[in-house]
C-alpha atoms as a PDB file:
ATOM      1  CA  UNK A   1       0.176 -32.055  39.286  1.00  0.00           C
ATOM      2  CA  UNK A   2      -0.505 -29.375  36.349  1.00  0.00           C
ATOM      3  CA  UNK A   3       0.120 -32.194  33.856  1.00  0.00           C
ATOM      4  CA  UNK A   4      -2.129 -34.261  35.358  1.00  0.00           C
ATOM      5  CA  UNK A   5      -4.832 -31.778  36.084  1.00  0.00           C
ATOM      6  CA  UNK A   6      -4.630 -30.316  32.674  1.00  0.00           C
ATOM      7  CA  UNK A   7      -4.663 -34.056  31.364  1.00  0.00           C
ATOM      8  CA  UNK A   8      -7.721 -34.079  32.940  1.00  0.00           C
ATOM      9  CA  UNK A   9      -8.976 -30.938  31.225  1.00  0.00           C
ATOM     10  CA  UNK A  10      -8.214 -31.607  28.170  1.00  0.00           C
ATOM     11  CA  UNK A  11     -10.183 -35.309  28.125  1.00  0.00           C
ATOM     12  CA  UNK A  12     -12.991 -34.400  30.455  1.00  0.00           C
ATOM     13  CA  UNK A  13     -15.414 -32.004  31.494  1.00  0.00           C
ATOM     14  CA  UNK A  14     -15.081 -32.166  35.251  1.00  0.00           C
ATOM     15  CA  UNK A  15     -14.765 -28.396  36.764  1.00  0.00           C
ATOM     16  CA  UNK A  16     -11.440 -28.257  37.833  1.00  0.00           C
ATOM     17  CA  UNK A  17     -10.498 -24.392  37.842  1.00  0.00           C
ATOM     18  CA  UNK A  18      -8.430 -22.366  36.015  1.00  0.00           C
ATOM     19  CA  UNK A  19      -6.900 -23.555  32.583  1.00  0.00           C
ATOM     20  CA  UNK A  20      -3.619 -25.108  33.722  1.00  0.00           C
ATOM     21  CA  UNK A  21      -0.416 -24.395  31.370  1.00  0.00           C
ATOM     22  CA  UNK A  22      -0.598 -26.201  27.918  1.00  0.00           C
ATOM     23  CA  UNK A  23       1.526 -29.138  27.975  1.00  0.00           C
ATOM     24  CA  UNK A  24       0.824 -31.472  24.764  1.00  0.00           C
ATOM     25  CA  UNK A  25       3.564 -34.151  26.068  1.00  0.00           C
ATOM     26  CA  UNK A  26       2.486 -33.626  29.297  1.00  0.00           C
ATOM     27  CA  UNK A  27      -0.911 -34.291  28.453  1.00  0.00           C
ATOM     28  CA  UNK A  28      -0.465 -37.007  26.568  1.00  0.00           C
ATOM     29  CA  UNK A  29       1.268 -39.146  29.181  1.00  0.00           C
ATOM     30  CA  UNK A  30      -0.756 -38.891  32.053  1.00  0.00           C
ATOM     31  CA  UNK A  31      -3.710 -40.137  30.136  1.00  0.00           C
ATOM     32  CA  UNK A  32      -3.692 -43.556  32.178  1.00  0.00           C
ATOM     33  CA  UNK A  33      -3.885 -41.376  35.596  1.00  0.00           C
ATOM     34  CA  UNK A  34      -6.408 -39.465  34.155  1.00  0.00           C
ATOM     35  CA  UNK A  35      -8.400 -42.638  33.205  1.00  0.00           C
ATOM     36  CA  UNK A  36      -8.051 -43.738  36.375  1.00  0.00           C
ATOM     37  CA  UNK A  37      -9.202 -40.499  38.315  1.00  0.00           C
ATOM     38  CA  UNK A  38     -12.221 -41.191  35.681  1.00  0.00           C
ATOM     39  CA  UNK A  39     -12.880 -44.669  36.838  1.00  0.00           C
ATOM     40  CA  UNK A  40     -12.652 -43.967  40.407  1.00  0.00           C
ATOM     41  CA  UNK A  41     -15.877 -41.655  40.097  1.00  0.00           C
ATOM     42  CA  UNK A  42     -17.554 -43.835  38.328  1.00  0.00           C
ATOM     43  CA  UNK A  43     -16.557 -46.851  40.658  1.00  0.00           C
ATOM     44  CA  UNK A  44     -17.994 -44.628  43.537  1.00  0.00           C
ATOM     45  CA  UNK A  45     -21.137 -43.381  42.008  1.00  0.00           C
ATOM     46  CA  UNK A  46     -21.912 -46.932  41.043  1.00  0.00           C
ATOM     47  CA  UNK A  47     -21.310 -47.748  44.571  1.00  0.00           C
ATOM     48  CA  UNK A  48     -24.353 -45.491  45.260  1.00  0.00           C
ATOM     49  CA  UNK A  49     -26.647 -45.744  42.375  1.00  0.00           C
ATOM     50  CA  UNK A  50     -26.250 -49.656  43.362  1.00  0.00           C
ATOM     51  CA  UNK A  51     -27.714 -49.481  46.855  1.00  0.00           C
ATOM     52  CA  UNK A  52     -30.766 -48.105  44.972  1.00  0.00           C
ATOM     53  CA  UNK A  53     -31.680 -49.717  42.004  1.00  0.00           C
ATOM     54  CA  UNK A  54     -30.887 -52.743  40.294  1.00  0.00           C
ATOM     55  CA  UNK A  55     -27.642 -53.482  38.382  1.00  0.00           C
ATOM     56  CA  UNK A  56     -29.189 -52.869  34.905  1.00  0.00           C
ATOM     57  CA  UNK A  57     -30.889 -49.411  35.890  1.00  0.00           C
ATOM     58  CA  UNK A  58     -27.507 -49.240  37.715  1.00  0.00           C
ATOM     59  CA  UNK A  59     -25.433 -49.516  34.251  1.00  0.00           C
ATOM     60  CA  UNK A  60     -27.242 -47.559  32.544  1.00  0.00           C
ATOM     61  CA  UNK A  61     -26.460 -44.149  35.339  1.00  0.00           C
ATOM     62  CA  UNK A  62     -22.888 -45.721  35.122  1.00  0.00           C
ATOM     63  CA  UNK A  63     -23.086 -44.979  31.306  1.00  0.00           C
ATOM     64  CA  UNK A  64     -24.755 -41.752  31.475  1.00  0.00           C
ATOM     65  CA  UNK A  65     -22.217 -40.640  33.856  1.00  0.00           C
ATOM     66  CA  UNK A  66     -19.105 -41.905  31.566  1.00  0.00           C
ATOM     67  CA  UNK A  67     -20.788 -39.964  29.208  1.00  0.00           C
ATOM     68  CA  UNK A  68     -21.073 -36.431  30.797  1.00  0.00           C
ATOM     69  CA  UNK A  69     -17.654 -36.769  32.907  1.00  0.00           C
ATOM     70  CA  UNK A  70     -15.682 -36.670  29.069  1.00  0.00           C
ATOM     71  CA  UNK A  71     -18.870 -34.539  28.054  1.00  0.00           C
ATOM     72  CA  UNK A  72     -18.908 -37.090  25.023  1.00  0.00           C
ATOM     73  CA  UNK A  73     -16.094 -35.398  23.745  1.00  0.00           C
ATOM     74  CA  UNK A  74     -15.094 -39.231  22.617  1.00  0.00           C
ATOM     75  CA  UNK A  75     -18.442 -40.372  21.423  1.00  0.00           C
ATOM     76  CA  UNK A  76     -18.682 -37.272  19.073  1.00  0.00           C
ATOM     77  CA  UNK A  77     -15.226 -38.852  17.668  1.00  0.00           C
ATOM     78  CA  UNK A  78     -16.526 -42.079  17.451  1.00  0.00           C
ATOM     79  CA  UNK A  79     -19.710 -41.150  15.091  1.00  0.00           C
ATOM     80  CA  UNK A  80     -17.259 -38.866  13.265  1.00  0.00           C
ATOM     81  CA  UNK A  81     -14.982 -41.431  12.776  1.00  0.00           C
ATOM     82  CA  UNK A  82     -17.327 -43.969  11.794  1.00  0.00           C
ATOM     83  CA  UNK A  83     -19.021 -41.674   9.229  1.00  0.00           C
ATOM     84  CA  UNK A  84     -15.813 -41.185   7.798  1.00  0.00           C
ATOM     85  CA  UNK A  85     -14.192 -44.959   7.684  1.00  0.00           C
ATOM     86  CA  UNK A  86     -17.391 -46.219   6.643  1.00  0.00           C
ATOM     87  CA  UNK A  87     -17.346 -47.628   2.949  1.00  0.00           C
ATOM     88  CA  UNK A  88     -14.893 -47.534   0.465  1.00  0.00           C
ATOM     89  CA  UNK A  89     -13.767 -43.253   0.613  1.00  0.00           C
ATOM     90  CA  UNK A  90     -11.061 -42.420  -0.169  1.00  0.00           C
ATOM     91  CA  UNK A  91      -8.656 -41.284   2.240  1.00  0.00           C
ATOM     92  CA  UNK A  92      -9.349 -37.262   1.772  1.00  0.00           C
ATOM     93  CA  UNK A  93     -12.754 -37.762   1.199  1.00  0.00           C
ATOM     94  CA  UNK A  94     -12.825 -39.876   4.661  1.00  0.00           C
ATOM     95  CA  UNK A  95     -10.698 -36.430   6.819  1.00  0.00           C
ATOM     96  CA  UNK A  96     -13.439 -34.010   5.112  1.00  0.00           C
ATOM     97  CA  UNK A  97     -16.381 -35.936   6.698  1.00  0.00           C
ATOM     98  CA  UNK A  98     -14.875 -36.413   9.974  1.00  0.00           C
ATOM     99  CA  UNK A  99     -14.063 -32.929  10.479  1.00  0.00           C
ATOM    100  CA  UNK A 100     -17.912 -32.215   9.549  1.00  0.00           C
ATOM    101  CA  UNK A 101     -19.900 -31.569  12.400  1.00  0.00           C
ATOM    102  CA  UNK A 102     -23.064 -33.124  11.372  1.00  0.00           C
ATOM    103  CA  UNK A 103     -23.633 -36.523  11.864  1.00  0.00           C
ATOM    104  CA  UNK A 104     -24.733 -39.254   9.460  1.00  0.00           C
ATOM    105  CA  UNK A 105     -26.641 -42.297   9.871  1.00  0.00           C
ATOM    106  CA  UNK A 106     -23.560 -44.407  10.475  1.00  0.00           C
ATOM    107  CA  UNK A 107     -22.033 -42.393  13.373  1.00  0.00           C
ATOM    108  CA  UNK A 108     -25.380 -42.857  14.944  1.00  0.00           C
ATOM    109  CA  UNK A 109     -25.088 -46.545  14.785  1.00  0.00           C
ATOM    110  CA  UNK A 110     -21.783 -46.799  16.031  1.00  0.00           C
ATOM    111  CA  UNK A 111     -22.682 -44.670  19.104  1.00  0.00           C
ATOM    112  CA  UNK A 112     -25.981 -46.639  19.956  1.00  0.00           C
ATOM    113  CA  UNK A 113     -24.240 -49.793  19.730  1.00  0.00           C
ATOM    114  CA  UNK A 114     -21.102 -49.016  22.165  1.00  0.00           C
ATOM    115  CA  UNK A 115     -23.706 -47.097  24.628  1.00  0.00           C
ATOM    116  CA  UNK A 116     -25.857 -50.816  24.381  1.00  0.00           C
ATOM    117  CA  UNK A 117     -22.600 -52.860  25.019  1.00  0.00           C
ATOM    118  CA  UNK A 118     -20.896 -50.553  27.663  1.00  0.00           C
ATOM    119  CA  UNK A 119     -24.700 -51.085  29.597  1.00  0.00           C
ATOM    120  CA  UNK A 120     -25.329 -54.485  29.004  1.00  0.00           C
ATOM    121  CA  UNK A 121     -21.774 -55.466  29.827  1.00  0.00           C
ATOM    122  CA  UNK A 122     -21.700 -53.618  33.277  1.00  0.00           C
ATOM    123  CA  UNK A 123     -25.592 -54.588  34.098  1.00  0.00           C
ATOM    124  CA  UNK A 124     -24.069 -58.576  33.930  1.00  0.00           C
ATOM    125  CA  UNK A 125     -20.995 -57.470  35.969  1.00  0.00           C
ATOM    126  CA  UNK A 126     -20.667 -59.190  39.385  1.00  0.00           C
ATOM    127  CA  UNK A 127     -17.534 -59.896  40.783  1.00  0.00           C
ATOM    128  CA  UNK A 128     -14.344 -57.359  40.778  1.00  0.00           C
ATOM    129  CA  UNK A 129     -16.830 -55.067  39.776  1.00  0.00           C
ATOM    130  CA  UNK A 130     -15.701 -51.661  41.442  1.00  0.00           C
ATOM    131  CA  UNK A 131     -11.608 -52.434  40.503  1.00  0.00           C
ATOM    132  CA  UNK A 132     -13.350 -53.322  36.593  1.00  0.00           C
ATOM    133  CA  UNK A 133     -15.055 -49.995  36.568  1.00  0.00           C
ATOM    134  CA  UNK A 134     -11.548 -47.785  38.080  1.00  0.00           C
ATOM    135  CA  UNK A 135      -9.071 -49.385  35.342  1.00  0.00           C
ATOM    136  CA  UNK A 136     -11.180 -49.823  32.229  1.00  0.00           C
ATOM    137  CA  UNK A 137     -11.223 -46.042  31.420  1.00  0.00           C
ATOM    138  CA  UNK A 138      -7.668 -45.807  32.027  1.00  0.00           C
ATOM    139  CA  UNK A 139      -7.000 -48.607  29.409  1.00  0.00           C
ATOM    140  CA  UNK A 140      -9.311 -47.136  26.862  1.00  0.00           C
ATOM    141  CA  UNK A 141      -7.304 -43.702  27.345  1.00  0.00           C
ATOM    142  CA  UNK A 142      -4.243 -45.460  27.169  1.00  0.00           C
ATOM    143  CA  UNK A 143      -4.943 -46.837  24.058  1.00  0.00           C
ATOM    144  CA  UNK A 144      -4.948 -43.441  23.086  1.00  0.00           C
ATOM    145  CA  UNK A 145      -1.097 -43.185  23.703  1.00  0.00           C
ATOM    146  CA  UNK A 146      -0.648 -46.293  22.030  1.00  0.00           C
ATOM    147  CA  UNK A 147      -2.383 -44.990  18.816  1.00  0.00           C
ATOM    148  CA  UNK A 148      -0.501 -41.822  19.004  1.00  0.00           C
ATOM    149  CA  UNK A 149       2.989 -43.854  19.839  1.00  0.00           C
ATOM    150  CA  UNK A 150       2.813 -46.177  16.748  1.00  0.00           C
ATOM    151  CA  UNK A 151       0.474 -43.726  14.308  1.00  0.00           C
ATOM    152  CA  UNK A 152       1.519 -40.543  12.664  1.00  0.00           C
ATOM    153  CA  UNK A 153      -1.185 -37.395  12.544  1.00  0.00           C
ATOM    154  CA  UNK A 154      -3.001 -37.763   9.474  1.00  0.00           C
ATOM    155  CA  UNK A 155      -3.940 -34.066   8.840  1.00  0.00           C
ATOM    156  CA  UNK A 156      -0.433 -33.225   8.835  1.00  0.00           C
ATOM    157  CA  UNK A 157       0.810 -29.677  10.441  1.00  0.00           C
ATOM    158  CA  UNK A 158      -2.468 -28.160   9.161  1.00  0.00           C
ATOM    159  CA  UNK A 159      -4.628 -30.056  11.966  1.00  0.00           C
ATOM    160  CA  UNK A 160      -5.354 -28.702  14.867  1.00  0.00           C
ATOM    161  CA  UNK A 161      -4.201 -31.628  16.800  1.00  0.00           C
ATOM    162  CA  UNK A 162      -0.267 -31.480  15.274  1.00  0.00           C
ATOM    163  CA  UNK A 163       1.138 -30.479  18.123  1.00  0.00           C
ATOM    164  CA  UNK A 164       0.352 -33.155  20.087  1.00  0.00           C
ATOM    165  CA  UNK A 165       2.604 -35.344  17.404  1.00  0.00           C
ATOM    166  CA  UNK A 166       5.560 -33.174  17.640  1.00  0.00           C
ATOM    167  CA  UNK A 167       7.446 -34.616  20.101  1.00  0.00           C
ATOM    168  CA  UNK A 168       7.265 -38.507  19.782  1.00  0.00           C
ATOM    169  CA  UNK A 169       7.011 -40.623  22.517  1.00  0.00           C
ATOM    170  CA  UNK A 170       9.185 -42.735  24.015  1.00  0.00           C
ATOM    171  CA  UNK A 171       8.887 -46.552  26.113  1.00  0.00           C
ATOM    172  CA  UNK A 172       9.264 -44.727  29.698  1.00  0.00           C
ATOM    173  CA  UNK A 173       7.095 -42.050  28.389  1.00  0.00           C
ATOM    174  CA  UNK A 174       3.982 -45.263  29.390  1.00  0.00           C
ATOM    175  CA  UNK A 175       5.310 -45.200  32.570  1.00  0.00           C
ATOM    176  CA  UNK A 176       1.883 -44.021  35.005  1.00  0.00           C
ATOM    177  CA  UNK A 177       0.111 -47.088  32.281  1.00  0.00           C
ATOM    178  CA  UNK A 178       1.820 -49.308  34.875  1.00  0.00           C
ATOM    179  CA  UNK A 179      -0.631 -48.401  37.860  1.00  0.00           C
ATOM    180  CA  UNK A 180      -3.958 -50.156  36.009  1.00  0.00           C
ATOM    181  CA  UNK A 181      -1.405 -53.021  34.876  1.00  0.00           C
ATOM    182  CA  UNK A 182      -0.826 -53.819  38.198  1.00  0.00           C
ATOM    183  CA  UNK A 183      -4.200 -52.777  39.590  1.00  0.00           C
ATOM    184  CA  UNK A 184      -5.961 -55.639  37.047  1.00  0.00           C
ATOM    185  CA  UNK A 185      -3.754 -58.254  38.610  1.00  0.00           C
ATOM    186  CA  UNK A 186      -6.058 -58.160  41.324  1.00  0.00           C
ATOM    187  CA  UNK A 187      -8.731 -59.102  39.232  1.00  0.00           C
ATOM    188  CA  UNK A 188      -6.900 -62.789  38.590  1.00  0.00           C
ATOM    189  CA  UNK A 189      -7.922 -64.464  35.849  1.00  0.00           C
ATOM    190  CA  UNK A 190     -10.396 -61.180  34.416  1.00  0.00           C
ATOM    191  CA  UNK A 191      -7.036 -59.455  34.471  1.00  0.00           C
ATOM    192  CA  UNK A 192      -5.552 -61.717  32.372  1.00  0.00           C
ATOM    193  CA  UNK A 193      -7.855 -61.876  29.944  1.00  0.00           C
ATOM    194  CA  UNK A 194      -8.434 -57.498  29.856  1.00  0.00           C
ATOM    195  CA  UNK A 195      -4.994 -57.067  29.372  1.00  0.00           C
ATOM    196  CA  UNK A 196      -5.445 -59.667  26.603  1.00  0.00           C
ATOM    197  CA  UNK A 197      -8.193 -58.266  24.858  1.00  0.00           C
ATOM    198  CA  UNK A 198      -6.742 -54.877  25.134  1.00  0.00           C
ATOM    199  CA  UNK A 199      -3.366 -55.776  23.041  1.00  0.00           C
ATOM    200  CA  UNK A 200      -5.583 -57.677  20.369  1.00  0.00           C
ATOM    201  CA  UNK A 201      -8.409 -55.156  20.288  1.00  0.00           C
ATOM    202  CA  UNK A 202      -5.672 -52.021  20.460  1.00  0.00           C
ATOM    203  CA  UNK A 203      -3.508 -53.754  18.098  1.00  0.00           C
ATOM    204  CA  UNK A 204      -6.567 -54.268  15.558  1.00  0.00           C
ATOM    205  CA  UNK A 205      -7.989 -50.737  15.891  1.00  0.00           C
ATOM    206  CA  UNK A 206      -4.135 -49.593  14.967  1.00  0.00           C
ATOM    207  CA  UNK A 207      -3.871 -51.682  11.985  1.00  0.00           C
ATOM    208  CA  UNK A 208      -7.191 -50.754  10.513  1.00  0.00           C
ATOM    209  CA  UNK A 209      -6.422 -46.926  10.999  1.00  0.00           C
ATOM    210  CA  UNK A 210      -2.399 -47.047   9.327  1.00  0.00           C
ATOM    211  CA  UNK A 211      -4.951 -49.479   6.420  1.00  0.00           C
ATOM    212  CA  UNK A 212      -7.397 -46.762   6.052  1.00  0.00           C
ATOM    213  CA  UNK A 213      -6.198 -43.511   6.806  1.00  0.00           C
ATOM    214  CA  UNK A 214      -2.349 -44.124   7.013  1.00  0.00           C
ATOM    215  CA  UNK A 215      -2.243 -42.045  10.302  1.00  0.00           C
ATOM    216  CA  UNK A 216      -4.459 -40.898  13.164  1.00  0.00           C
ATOM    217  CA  UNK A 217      -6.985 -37.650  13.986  1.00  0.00           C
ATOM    218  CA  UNK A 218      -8.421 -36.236  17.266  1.00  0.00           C
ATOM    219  CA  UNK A 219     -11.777 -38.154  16.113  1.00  0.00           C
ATOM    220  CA  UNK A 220     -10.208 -41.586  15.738  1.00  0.00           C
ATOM    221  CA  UNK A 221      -8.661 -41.380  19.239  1.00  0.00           C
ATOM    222  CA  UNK A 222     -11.567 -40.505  20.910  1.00  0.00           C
ATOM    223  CA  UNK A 223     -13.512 -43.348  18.664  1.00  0.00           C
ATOM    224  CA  UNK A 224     -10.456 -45.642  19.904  1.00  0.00           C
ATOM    225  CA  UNK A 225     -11.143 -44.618  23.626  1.00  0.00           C
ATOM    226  CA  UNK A 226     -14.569 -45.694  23.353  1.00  0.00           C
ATOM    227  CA  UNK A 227     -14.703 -49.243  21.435  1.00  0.00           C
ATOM    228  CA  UNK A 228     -11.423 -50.523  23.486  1.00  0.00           C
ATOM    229  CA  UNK A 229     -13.761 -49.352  26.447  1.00  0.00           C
ATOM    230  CA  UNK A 230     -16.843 -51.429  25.426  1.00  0.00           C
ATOM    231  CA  UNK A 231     -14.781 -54.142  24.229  1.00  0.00           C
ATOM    232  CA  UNK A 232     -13.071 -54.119  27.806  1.00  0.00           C
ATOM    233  CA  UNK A 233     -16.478 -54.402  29.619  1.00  0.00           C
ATOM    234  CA  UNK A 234     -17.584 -57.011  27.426  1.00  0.00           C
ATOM    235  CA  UNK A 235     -14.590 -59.287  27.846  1.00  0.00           C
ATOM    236  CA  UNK A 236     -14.115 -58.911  32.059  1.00  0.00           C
ATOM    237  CA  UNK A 237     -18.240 -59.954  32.373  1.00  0.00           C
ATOM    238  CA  UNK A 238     -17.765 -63.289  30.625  1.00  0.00           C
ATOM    239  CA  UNK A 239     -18.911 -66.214  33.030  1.00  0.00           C
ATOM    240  CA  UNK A 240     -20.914 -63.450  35.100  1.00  0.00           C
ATOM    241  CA  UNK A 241     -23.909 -64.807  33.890  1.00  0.00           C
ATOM    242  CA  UNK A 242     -24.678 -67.956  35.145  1.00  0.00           C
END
């Protein structure tokens, strides 16, 4: 339970008492349980918000809340990381302007437009929608493990993130990414197609970064958390339109 609490810590901003012992491995591999504790508040709060108002105004609180539980720790990653990838930088050039706080025009971008997918997506959600919003977050912060299985750090011992990257992990290390594998079963053929569209899209994301950057930062997780998590909402409300 500290492992899974301070997973929890470390990836949201949920108030969940005192700082439990630091635990990088430990961390790292109860990121799917983590995602899922996410999801489940935000499967019950949409519960609510959608006895209220309609599903649109209803995505958009959904999104808010995604937003505040991680207290956009991953959004700030995502504009960092797209302020850095963007253009033709070279790979140095690209780790100074990530690890700049400010943010530049194209970090905006890339926020506005996951934020409009995530809510569009969910506002044409109908069926399976409480089980979609539980595992999606644990995929997208599973993806994280994947990145940080098949990636090295790219700031090397100097980052602030090394330790995370000094023990490497191992195929029973993915072990608690089983429970939203066998939760998106129930979702038949939606399940099929997530857990489709999260190999491509994870696979992608991976290939681009080893391209780019060679290796993997604290900002290009968190931007890896949230575009698998768009992508995901996208791909399980096809045919929910009619």
């Amino acid at each position: 339970m500290n492992a899974f609490i301070a997973s929890l810590q470390f990836i949201t901003a949920l108030p969940l008492g005192k700082p439990r012992p630091f635990d990088p491995k430990g961390i790292i591999i109860h990121f799917p349980l983590a995602g899922l504790a996410i999801g489940l508040v935000l499967a019950l709060f949409d519960q609510i918000v959608s006895a209220f108002w309609p599903p649109l105004v209803a995505s958009v609180m959904d999104v808010v809340l995604l937003a505040a539980i991680t207290g956009a720790f991953h959004l700030d990653g995502l504009a960092d990381t797209a302020d850095g990838l963007y253009g033709h930088r070279d790979r140095e050039k690209a780790l100074s302007i990530m690890k700049d706080s400010r943010v530049g025009a194209m970090g905006l971008v890339a926020v506005a437009c996951v934020l409009l997918v995530k809510t569009v997506s969910l506002g044409s959600l109908d069926n399976g929608r409480f089980l979609v919003l539980v595992v999606v977050p644990a995929y997208a912060r599973s993806a994280m493990m994947v990145g940080m299985h098949f990636l090295p750090y790219a700031r090397g011992e100097a980052g602030t993130g090394s330790r995370f990257f000094e023990t490497p992990l191992s195929t029973i290390d993915f072990k608690f990414f089983a429970a939203p594998l066998i939760l998106s079963l129930f979702l038949g053929w939606r399940g099929l197609l997530l857990n489709l569209v999260f190999a491509a899209a994870t696979a992608a994301l991976i290939f681009l970064y080893r391209k780019k950057m060679g290796g993997i930062t604290g900002d290009m997780l968190g931007a890896m958390a949230e575009i698998i998590e768009a992508t995901l909402f996208l791909a399980v409300c096809v045919g929910s339109i009619p």
